[in-house]
PDB file of N, CA and C in Angstrom:
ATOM      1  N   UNK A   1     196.131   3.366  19.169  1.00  0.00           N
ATOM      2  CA  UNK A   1     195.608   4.542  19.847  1.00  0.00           C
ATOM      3  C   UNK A   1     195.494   4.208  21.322  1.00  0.00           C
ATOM      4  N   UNK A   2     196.185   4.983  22.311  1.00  0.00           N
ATOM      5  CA  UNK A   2     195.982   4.874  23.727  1.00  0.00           C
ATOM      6  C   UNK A   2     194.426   5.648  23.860  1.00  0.00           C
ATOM      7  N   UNK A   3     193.822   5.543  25.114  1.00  0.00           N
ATOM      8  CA  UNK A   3     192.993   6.447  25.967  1.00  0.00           C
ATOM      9  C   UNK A   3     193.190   6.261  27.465  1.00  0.00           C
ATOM     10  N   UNK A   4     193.075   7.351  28.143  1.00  0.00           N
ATOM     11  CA  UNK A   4     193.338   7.125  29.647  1.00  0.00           C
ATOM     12  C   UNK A   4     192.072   6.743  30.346  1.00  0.00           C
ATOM     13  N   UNK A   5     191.959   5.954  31.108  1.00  0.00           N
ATOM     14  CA  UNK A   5     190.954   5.824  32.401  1.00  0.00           C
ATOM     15  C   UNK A   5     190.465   7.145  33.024  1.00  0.00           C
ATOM     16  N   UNK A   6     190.043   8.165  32.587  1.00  0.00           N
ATOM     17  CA  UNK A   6     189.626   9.289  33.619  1.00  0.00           C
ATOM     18  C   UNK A   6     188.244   8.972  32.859  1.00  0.00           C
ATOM     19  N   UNK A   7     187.349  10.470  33.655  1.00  0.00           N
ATOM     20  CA  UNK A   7     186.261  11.093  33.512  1.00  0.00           C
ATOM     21  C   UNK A   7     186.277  12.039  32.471  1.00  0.00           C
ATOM     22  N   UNK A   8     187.138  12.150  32.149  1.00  0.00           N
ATOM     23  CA  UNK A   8     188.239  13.598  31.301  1.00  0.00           C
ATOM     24  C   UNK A   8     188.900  12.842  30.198  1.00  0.00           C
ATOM     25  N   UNK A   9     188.277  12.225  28.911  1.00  0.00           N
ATOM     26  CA  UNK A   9     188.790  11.219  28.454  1.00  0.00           C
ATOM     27  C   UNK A   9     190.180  12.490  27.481  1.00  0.00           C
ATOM     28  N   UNK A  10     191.073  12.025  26.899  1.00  0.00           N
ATOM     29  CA  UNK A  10     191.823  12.753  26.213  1.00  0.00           C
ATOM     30  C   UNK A  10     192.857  11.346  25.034  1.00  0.00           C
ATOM     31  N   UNK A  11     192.586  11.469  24.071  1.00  0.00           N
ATOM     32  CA  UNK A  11     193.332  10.642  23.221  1.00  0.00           C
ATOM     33  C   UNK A  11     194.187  11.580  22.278  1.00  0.00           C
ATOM     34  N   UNK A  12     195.407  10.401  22.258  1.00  0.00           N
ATOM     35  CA  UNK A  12     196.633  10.038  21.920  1.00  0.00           C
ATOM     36  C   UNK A  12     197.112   9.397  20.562  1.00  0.00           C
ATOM     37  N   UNK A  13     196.880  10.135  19.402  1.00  0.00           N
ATOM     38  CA  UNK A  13     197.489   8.980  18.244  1.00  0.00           C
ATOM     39  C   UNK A  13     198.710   8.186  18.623  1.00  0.00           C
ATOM     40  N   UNK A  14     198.939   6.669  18.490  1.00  0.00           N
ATOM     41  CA  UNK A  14     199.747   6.578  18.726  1.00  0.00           C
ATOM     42  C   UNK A  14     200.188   5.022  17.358  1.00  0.00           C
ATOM     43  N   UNK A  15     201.383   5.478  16.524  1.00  0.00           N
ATOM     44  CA  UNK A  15     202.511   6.214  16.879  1.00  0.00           C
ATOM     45  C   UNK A  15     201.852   7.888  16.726  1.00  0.00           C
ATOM     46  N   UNK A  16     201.228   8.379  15.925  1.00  0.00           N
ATOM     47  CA  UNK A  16     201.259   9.329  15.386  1.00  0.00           C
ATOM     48  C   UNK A  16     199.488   9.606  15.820  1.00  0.00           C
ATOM     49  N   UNK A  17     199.619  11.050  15.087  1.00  0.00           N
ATOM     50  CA  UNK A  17     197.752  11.485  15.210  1.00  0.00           C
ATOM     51  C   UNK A  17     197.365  10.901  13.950  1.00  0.00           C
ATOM     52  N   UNK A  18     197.936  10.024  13.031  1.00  0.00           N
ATOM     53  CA  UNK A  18     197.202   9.418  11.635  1.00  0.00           C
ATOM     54  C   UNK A  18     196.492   8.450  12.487  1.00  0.00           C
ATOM     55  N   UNK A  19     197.192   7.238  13.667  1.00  0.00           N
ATOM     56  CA  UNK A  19     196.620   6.643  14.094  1.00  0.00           C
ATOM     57  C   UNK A  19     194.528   6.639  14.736  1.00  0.00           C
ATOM     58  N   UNK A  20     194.544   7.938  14.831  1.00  0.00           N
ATOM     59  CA  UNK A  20     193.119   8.100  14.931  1.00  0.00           C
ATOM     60  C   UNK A  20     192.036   7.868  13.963  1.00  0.00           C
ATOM     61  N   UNK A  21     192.303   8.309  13.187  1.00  0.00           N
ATOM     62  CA  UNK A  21     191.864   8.324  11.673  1.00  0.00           C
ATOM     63  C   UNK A  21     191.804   6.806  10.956  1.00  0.00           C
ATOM     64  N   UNK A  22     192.699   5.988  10.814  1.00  0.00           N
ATOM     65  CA  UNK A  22     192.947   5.016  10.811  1.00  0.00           C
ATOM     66  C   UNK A  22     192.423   3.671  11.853  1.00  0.00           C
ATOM     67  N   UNK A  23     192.318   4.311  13.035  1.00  0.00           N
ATOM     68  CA  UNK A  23     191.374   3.771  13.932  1.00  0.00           C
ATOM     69  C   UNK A  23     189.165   3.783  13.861  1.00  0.00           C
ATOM     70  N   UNK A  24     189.507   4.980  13.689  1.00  0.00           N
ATOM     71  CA  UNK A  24     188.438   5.514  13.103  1.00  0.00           C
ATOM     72  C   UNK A  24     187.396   4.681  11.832  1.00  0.00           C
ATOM     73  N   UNK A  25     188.056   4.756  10.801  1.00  0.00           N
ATOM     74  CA  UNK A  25     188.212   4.379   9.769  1.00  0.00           C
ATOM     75  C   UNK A  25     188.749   2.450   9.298  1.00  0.00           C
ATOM     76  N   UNK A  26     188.742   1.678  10.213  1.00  0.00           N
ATOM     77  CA  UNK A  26     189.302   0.630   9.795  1.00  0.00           C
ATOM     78  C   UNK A  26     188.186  -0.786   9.165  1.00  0.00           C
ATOM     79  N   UNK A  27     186.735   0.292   9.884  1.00  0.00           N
ATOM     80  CA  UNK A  27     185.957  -0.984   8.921  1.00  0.00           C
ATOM     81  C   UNK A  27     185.064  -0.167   8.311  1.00  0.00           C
ATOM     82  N   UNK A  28     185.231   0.632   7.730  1.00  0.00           N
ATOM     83  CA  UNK A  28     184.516   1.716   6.322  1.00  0.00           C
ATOM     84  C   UNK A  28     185.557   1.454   5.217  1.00  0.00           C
ATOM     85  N   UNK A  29     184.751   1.834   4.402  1.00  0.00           N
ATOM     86  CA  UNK A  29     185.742   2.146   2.980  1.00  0.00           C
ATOM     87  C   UNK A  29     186.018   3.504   3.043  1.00  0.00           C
ATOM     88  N   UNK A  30     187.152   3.748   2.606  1.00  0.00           N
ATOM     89  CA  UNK A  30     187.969   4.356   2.540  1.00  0.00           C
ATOM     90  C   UNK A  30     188.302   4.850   1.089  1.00  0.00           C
ATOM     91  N   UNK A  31     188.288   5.933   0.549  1.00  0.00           N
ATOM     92  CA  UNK A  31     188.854   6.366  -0.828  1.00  0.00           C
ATOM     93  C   UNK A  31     189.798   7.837  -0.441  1.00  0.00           C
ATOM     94  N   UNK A  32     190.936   7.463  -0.742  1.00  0.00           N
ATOM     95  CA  UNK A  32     192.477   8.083  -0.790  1.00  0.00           C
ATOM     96  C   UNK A  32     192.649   8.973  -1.664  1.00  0.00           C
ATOM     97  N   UNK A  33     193.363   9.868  -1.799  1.00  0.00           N
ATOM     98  CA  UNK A  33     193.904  10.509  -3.328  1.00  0.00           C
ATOM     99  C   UNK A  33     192.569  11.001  -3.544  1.00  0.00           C
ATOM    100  N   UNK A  34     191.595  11.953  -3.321  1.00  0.00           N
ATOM    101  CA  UNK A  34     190.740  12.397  -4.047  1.00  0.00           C
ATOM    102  C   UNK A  34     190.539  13.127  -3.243  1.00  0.00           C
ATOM    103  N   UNK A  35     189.832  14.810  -4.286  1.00  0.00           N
ATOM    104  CA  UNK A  35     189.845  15.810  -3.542  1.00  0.00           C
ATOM    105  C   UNK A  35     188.492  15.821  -3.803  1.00  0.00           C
ATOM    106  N   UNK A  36     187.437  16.753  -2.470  1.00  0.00           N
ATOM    107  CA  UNK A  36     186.276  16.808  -2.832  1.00  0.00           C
ATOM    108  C   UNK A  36     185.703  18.088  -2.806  1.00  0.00           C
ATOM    109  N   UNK A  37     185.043  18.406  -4.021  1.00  0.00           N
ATOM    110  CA  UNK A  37     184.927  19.555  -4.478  1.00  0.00           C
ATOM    111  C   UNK A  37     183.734  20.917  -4.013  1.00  0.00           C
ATOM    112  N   UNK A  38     182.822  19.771  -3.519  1.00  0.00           N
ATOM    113  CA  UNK A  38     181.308  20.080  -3.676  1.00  0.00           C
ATOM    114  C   UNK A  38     180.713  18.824  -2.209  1.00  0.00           C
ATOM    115  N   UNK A  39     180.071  19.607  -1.296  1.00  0.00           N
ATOM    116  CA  UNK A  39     179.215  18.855  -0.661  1.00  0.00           C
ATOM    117  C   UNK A  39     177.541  19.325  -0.630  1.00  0.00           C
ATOM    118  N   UNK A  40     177.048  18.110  -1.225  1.00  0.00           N
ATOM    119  CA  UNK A  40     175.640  18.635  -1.265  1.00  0.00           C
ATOM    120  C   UNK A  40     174.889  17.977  -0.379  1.00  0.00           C
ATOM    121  N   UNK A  41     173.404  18.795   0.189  1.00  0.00           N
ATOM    122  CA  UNK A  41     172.819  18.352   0.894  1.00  0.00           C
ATOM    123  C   UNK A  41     171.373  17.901  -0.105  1.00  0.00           C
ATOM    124  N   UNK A  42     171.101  16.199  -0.182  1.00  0.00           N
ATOM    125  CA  UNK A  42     170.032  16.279  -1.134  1.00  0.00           C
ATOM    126  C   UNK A  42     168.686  15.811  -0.322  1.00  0.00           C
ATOM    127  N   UNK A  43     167.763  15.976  -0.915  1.00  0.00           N
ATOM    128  CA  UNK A  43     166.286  16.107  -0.764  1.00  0.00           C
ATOM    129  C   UNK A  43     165.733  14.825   0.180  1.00  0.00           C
ATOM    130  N   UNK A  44     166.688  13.801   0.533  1.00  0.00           N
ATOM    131  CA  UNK A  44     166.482  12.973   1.349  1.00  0.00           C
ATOM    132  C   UNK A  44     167.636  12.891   2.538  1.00  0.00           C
ATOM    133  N   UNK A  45     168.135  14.031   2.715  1.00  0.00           N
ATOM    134  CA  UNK A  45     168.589  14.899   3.688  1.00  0.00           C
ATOM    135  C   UNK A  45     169.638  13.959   3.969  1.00  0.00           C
ATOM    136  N   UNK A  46     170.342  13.431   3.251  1.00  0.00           N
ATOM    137  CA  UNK A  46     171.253  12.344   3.169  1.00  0.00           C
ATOM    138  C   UNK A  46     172.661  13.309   1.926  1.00  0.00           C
ATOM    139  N   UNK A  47     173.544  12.948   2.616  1.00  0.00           N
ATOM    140  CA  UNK A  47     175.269  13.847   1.865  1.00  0.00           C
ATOM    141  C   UNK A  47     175.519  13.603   0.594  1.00  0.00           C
ATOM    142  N   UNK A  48     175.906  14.218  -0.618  1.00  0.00           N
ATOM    143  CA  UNK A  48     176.802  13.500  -1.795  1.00  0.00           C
ATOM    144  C   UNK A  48     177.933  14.612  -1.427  1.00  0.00           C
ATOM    145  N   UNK A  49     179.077  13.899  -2.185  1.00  0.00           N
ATOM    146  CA  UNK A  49     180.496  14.712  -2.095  1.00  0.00           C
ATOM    147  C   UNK A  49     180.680  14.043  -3.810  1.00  0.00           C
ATOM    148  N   UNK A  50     181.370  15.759  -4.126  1.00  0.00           N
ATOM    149  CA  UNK A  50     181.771  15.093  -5.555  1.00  0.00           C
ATOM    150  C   UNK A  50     182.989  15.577  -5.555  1.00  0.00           C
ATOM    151  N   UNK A  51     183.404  14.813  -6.571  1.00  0.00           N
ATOM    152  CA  UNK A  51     185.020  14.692  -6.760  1.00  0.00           C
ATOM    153  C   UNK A  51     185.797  16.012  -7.285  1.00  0.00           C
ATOM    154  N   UNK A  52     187.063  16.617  -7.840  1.00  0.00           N
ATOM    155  CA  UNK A  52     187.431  16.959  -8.528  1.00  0.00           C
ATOM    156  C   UNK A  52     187.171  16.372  -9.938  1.00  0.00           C
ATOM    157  N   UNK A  53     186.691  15.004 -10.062  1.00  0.00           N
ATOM    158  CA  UNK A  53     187.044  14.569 -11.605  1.00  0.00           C
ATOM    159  C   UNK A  53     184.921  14.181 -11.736  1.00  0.00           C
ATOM    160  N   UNK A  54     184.628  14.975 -11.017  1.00  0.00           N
ATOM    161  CA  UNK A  54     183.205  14.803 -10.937  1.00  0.00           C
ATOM    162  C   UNK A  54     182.207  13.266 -10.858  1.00  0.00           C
ATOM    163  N   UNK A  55     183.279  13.145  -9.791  1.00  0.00           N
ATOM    164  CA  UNK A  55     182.863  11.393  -9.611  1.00  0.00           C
ATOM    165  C   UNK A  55     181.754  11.628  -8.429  1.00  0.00           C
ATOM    166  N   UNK A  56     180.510  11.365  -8.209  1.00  0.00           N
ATOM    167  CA  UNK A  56     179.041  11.279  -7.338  1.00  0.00           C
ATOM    168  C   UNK A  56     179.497  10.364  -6.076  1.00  0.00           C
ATOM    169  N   UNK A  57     180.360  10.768  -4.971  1.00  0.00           N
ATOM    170  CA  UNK A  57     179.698   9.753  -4.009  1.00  0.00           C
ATOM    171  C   UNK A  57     178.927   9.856  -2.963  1.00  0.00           C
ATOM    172  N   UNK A  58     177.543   8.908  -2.438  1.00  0.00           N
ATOM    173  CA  UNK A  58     176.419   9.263  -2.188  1.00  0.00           C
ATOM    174  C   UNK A  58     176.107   8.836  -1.046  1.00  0.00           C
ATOM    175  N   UNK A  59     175.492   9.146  -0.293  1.00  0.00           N
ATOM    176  CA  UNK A  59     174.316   8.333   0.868  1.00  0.00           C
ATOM    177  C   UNK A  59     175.195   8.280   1.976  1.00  0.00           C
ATOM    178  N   UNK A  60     175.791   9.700   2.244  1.00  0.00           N
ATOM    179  CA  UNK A  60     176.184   9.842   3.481  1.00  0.00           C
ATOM    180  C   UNK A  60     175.552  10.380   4.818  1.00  0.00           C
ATOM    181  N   UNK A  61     175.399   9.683   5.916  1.00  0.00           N
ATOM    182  CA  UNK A  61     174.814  10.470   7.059  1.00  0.00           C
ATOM    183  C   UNK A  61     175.990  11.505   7.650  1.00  0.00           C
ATOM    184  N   UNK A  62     176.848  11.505   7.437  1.00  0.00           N
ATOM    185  CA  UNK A  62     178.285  12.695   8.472  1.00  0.00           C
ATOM    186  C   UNK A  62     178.791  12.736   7.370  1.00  0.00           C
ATOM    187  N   UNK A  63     179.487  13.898   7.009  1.00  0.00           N
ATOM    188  CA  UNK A  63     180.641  14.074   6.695  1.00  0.00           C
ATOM    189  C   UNK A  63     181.825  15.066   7.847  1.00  0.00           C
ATOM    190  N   UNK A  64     183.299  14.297   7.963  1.00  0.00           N
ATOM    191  CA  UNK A  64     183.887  15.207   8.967  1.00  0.00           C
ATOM    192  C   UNK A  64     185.208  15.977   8.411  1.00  0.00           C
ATOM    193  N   UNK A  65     184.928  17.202   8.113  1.00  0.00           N
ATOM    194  CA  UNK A  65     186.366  17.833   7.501  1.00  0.00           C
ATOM    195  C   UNK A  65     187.088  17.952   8.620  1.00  0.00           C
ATOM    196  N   UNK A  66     188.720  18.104   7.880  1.00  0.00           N
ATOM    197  CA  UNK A  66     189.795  17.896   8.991  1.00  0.00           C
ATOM    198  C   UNK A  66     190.481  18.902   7.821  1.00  0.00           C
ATOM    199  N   UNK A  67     189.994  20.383   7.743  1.00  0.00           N
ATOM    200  CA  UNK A  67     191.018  21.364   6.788  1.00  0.00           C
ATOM    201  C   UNK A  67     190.407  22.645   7.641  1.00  0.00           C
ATOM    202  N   UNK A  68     190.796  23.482   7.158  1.00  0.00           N
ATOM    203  CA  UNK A  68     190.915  24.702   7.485  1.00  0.00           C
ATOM    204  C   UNK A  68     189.377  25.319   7.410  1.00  0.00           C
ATOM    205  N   UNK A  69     189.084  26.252   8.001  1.00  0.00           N
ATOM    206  CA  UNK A  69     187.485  26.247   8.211  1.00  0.00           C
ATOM    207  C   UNK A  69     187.293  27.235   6.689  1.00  0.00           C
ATOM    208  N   UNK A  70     188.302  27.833   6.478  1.00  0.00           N
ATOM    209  CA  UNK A  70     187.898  28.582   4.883  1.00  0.00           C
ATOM    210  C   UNK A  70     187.935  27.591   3.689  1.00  0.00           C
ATOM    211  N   UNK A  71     188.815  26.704   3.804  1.00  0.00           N
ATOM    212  CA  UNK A  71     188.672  25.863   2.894  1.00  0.00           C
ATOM    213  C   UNK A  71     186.869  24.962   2.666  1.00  0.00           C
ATOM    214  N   UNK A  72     186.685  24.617   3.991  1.00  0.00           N
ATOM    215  CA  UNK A  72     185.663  23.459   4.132  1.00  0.00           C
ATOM    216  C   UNK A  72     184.221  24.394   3.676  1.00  0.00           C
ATOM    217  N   UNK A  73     184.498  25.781   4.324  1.00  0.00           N
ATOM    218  CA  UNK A  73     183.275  27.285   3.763  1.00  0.00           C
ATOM    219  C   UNK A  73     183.026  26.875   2.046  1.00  0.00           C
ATOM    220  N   UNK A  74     184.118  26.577   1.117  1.00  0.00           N
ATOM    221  CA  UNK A  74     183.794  26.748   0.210  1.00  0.00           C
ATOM    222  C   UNK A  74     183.113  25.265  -0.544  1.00  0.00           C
ATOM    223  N   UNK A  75     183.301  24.021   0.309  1.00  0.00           N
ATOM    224  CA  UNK A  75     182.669  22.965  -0.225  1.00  0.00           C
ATOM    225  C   UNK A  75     181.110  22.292   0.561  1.00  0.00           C
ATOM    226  N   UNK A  76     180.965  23.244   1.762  1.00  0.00           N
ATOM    227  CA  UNK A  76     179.893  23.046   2.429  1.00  0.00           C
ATOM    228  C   UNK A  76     178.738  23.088   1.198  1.00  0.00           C
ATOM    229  N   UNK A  77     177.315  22.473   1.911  1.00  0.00           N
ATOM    230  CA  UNK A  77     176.270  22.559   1.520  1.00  0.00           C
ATOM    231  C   UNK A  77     175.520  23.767   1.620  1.00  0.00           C
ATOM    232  N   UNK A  78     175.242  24.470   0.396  1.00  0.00           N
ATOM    233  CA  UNK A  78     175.174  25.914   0.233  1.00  0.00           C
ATOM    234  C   UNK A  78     173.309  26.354   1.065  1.00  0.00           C
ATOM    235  N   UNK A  79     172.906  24.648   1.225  1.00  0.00           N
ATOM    236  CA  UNK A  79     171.073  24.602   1.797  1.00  0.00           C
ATOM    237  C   UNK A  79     171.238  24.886   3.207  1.00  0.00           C
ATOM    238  N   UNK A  80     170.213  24.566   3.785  1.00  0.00           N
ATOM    239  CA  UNK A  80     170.443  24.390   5.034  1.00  0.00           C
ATOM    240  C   UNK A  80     171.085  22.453   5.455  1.00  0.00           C
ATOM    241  N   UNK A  81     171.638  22.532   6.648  1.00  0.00           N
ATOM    242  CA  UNK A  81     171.383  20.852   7.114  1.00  0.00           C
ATOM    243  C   UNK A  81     171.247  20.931   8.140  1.00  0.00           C
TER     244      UNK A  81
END
């Protein structure tokens, strides 16, 4: 990933825009291939996301969708956050 020297920062995947993500992402775990169905907001105001195959994963502070804002409408947390 490049970034330029300004005041005006603007980044560059590079080769590609996966490179961000991948940058992003290089000392978290990471789980691939799974769609997530359901984001809940629970009572210790902390994230679960569940799977399509109803797999619990838990104890998130962010979650960041990168889909379409109708898509992400339907897996948001239906509470407040």
């Amino acid at each position: 990933m490049t970034c330029p020297a300004s005041a005006e920062s603007t980044y560059v995947g590079v080769p590609g825009m996966q490179a961000i993500g991948e940058f992003l992402s290089k000392d978290i775990e990471c789980v691939k291939n799974t769609q997530i169905c359901e984001i809940v907001l629970e009572e210790s105001k902390k994230l679960s996301l569940i799977s399509k195959e109803n797999k619990k994963y838990v104890n998130f502070d962010w979650v960041i969708t990168a889909i379409p804002p109708s898509h992400a409408q339907k897996i948001l947390p239906k509470n407040k956050i």
